[in-house]
Protein backbone atom coordinates (compact mmCIF):
# COMPACT_ATOMS: atom_id res chain seq x y z
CA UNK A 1 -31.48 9.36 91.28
CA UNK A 2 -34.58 9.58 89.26
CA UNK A 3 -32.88 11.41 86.39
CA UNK A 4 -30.29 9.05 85.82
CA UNK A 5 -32.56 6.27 85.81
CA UNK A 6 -34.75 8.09 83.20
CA UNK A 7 -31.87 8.74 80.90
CA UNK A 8 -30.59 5.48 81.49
CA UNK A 9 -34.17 3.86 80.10
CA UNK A 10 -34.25 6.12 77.47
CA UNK A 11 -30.74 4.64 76.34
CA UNK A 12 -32.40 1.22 77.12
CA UNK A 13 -34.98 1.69 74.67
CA UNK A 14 -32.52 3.16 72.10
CA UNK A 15 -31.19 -0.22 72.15
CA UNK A 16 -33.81 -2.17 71.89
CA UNK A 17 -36.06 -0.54 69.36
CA UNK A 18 -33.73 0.95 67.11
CA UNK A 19 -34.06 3.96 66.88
CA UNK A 20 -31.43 6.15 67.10
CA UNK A 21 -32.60 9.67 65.86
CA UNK A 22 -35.27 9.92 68.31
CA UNK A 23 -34.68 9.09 71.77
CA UNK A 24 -38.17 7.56 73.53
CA UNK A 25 -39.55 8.93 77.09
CA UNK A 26 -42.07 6.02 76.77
CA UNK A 27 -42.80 3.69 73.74
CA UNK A 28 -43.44 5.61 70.94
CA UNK A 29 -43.47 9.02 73.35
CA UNK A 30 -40.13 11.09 71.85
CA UNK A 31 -38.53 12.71 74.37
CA UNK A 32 -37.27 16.13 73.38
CA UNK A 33 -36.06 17.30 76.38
CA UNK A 34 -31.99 17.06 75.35
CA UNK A 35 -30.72 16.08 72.21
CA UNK A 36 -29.36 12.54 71.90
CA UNK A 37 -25.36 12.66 72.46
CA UNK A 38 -24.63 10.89 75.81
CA UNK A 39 -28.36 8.71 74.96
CA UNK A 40 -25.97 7.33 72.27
CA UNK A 41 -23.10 6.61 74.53
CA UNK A 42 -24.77 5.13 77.07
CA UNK A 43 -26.69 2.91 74.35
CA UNK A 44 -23.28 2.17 72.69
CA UNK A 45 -22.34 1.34 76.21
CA UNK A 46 -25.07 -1.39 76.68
CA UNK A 47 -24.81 -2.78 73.15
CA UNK A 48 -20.85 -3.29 74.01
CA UNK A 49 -21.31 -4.48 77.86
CA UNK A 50 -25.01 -5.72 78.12
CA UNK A 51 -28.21 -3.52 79.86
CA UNK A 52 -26.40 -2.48 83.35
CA UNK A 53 -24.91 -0.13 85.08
CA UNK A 54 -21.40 -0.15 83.82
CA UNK A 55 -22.67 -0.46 80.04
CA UNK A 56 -25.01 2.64 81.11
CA UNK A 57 -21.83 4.32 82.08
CA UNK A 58 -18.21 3.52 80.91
CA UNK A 59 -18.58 5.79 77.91
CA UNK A 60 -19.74 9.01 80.58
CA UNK A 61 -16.25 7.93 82.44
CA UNK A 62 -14.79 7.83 78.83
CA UNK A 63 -15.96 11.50 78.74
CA UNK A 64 -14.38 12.67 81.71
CA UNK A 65 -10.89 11.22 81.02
CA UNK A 66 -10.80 12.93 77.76
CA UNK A 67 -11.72 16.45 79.65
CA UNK A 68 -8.55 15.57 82.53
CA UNK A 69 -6.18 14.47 79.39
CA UNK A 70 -7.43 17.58 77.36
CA UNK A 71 -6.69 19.81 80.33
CA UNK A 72 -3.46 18.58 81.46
CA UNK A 73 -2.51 18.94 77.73
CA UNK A 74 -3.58 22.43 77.25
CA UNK A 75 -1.71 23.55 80.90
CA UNK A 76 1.39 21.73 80.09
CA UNK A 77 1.86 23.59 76.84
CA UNK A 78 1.07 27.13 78.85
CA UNK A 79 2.58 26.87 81.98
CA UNK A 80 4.88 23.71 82.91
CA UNK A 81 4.26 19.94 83.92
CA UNK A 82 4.21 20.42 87.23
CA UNK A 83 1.02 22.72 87.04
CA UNK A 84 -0.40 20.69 84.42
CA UNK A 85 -0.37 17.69 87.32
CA UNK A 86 -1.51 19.45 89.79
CA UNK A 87 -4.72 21.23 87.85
CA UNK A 88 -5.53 17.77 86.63
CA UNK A 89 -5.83 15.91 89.99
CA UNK A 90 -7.64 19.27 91.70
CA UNK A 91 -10.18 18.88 88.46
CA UNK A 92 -10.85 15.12 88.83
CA UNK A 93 -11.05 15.10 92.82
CA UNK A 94 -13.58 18.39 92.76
CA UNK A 95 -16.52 16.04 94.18
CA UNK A 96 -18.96 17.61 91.12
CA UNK A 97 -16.72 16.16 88.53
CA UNK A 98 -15.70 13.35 90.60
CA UNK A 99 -19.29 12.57 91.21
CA UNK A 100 -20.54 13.48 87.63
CA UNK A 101 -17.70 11.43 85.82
CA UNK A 102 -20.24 8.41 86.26
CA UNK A 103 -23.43 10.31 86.33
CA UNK A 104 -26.28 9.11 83.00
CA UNK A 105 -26.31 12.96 82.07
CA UNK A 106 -25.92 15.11 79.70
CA UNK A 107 -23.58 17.76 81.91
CA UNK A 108 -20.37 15.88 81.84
CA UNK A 109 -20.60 15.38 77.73
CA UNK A 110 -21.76 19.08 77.15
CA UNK A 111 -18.34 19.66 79.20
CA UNK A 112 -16.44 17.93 77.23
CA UNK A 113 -17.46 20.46 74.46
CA UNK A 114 -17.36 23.45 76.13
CA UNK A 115 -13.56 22.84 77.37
CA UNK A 116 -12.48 21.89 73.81
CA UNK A 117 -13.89 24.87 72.28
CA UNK A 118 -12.65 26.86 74.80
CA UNK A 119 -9.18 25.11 75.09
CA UNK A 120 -9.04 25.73 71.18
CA UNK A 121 -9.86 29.02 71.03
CA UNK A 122 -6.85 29.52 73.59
CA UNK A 123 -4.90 27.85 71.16
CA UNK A 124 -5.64 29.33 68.38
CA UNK A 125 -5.68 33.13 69.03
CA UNK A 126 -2.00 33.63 70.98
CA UNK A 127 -0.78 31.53 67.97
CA UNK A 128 1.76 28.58 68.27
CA UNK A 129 2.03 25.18 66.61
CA UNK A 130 -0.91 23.68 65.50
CA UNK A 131 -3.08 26.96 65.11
CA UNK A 132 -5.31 25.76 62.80
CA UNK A 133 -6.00 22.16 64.08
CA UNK A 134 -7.08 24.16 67.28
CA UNK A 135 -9.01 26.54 65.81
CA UNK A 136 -11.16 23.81 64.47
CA UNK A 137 -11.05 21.76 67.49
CA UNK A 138 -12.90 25.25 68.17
CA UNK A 139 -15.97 24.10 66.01
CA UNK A 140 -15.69 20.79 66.82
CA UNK A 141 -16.60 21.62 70.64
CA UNK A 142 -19.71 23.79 69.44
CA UNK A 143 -20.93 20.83 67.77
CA UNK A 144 -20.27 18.41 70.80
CA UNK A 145 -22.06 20.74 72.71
CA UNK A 146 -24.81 21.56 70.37
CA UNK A 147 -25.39 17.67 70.36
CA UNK A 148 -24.64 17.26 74.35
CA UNK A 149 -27.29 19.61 75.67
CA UNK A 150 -27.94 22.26 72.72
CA UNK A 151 -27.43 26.21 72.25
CA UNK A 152 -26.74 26.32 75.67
CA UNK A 153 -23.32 25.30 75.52
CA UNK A 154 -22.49 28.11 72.84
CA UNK A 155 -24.21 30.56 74.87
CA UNK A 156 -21.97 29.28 78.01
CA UNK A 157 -18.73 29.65 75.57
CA UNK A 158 -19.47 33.19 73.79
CA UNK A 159 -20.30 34.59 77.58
CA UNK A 160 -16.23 34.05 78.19
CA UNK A 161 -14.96 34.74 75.17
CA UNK A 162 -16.62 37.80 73.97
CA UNK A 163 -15.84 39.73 77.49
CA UNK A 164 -12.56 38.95 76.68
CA UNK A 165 -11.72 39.66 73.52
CA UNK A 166 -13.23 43.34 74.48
CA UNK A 167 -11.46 43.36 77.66
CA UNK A 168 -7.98 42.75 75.50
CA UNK A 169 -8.69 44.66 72.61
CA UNK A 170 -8.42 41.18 71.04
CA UNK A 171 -11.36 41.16 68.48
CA UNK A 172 -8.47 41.09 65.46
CA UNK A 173 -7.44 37.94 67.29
CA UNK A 174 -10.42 35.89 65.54
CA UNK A 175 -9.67 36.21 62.18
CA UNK A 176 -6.98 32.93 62.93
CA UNK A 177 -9.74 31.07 63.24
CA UNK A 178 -10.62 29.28 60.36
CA UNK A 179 -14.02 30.47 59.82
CA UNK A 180 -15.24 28.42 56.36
CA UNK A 181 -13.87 25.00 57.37
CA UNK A 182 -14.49 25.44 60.99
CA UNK A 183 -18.63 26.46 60.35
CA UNK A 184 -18.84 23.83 57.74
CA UNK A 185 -17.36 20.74 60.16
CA UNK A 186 -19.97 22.20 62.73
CA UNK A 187 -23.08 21.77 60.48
CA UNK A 188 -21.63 18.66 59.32
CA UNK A 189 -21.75 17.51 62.96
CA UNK A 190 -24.95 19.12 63.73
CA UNK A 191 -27.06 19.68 61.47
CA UNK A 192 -28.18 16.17 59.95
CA UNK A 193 -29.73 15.25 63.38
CA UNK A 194 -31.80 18.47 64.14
CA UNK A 195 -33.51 18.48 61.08
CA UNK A 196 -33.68 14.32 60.80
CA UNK A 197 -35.54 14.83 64.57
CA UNK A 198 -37.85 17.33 63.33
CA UNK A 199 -38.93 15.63 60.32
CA UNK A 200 -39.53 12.74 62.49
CA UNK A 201 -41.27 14.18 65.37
CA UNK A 202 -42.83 17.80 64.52
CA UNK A 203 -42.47 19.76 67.34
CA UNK A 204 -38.71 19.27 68.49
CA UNK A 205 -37.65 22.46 67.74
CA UNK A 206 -40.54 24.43 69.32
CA UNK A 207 -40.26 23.06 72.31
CA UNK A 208 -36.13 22.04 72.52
CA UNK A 209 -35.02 25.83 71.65
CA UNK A 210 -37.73 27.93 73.03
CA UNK A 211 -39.44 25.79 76.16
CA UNK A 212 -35.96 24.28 77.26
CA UNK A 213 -33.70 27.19 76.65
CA UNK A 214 -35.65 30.33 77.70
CA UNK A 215 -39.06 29.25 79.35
CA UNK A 216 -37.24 26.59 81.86
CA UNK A 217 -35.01 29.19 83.12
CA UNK A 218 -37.18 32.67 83.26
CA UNK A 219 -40.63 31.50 84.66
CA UNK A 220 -40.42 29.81 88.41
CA UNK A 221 -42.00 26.38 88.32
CA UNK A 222 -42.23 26.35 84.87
CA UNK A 223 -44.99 23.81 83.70
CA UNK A 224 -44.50 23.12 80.38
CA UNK A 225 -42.12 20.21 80.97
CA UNK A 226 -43.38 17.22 79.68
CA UNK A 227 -40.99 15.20 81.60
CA UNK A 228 -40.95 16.04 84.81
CA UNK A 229 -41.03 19.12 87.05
CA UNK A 230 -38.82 21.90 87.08
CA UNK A 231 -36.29 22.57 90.05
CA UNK A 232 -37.56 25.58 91.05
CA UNK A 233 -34.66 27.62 93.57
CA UNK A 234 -33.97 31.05 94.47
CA UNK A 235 -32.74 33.16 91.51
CA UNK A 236 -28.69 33.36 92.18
CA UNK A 237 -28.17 30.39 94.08
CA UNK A 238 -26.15 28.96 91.51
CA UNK A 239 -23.28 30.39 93.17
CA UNK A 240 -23.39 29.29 96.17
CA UNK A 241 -23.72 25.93 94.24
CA UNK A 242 -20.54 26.47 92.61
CA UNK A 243 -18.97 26.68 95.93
CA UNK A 244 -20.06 23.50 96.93
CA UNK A 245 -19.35 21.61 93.51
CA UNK A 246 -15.63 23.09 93.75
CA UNK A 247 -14.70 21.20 97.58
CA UNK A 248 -12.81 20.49 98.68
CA UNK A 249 -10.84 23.15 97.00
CA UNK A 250 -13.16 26.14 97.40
CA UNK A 251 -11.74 26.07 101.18
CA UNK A 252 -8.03 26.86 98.98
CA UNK A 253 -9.20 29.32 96.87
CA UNK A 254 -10.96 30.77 100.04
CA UNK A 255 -7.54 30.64 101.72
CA UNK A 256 -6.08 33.19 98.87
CA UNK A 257 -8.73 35.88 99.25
CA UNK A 258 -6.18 37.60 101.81
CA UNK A 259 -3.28 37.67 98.85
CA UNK A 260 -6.27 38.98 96.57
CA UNK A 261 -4.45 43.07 95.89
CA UNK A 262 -0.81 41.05 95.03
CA UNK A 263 -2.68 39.02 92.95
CA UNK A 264 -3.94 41.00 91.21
CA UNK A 265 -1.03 43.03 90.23
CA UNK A 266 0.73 40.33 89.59
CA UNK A 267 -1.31 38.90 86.86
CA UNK A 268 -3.04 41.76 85.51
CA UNK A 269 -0.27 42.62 83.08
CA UNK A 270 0.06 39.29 81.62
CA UNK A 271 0.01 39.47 77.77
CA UNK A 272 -2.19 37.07 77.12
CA UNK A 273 -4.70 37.18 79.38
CA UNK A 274 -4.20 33.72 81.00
CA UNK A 275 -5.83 34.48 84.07
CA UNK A 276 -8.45 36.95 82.98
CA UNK A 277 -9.58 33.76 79.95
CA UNK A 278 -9.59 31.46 83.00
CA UNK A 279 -11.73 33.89 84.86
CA UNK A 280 -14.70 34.28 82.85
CA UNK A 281 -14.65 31.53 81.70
CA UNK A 282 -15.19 29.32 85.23
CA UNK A 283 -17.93 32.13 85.80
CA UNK A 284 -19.70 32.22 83.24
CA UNK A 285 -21.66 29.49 83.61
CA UNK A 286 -22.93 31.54 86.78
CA UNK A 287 -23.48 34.66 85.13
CA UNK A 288 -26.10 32.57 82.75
CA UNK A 289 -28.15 30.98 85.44
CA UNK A 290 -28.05 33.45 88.06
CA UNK A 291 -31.34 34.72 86.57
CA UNK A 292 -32.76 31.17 86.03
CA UNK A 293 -35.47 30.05 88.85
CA UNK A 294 -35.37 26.67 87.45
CA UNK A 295 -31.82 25.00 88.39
CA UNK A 296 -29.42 22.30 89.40
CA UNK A 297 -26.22 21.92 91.33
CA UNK A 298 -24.87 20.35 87.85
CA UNK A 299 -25.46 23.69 86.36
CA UNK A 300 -21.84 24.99 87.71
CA UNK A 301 -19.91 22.02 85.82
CA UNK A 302 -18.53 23.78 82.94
CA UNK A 303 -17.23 26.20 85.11
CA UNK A 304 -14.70 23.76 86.85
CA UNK A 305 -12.15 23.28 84.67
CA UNK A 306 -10.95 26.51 84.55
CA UNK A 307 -11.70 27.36 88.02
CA UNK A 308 -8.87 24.27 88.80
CA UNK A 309 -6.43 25.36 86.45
CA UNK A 310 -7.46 29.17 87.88
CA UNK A 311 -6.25 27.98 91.64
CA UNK A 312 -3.32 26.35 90.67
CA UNK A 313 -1.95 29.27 88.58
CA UNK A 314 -2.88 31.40 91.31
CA UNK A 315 -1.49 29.82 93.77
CA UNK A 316 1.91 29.33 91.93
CA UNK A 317 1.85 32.89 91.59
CA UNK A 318 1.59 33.14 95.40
């Protein structure tokens, strides 16, 4: 794949030059296209294991472990070990996650933050032990995915949570999170290596937040990529994408469709909205890019977690 070879050289170079603020497309050409977060663990990767594949890789399997062990945490505490198990081995055997879990990309890491902020906001809003820890786990998976693929990721998160929090009449909900120590570890995280990469190459931002995050998605073959092409596909095919990334379990979910009214009624008067959070958030993902004409199958990824933990429930509910 010529995207994991790119990202894989760009680690490469990382290594050998130096330079860790500013990944390189070419020798002295800065590549702006994502910032640098799974560039440094592949690069860590290679400086631990030598310039090859597995080097390139162990710390992207690293990544997806800590999403499975972060998941099977977060169910167990909710609903039982047995559905903890089970949501765990549908997540890792989905073939996008199974495939991805070993993929040079930025997807998997940017996962990895998006369930953690997500898991923490859980957490942190129907209360419990640990309320606070969680909420800042919260921040802490902004930042991991502000540094995995950008704004993106908080746009991915806020698309679930906000719809919820209306649907619940939860907005009172957020004040548990703790706000000034929560915002503060997120710049901390953050903000040193945005504005070290924009003193160092002047540009970044221009092109990072308003080329990769709005002009990619709403103009159809966009051309202002310096890297590449875009993937130019029909506008809402990202769903039938998810469909695909989610076998072989989409044929189970498929299976329930008949059950869909008992459902339903079953879990619509749940107290904390277990299903509803799970819900929006495996769509939402889909809901961003079904406008986007520029798009990959990878897209959907964020969306998986939940939408294994979703089944399950659902299915022990059946």
């Amino acid at each position: 794949d010529t995207t994991e070879a790119r990202y894989v050289e760009i680690a490469r170079k990382m290594v050998e030059t130096g330079d860790w603020i500013t990944p390189q497309f070419d020798y002295g050409v800065p590549f702006w296209g994502k910032p640098p977060l799974h560039t440094w663990l592949s690069a860590v990767g290679m400086n631990l294991f030598g310039v090859n594949a597995f080097g390139a890789r162990v710390f992207i399997l690293a990544t997806s472990l800590g999403i499975l062990g972060l998941l099977f945490v977060w169910v167990r505490r909710h609903r039982g070990n047995h559905e903890a198990l089970v949501a765990t081995t549908v997540l890792a055997s989905s073939v996008m996650f199974f495939g991805a879990s070993a993929f040079v990309m930025t997807d998997m890491v940017m996962v990895l933050g998006t369930s953690l902020s997500m898991i923490g906001f859980y957490n942190c809003v129907t209360g419990g032990s640990w309320r606070v820890l969680w909420g800042r786990l919260f921040f802490v998976g902004i930042a991991i995915g502000l540094l995995a693929k950008g704004p993106v990721a908080l746009v991915i998160t806020s698309l679930a949570i906000v719809p919820w929090l209306f649907m619940g009449g939860r907005w009172r909900d957020v004040r548990a999170l703790p706000w000034t120590s929560g915002l503060l570890i997120a710049a901390i995280l953050t903000m040193p290596w945005y504005i070290a990469a924009e003193i160092k190459t002047p540009g970044f931002l221009r092109y990072f937040i308003v080329g990769e995050h709005f002009e990619r998605f709403v103009v159809s073959g966009w051309q202002g990529d310096l890297y590449g092409s875009g993937h130019a596909k029909p506008k809402g095919i990202i769903w039938l994408y998810a469909l695909a990334t989610f076998l072989p379990w989409t044929v189970f979910a498929i299976a329930l469709l008949p059950r869909a009214r008992a459902l339903l009624a079953n879990t619509s008067g749940e107290n904390r909205g277990w299903h509803s959070y799970l819900a929006l958030w495996a769509i939402s993902p889909l809901i961003l890019f079904t406008p986007a004409a520029n798009i990959l199958a990878a897209y959907a990824l964020p969306g998986l977690p939940a939408a294994a933990v979703l089944l399950v429930s659902l299915w022990a509910s059946a």
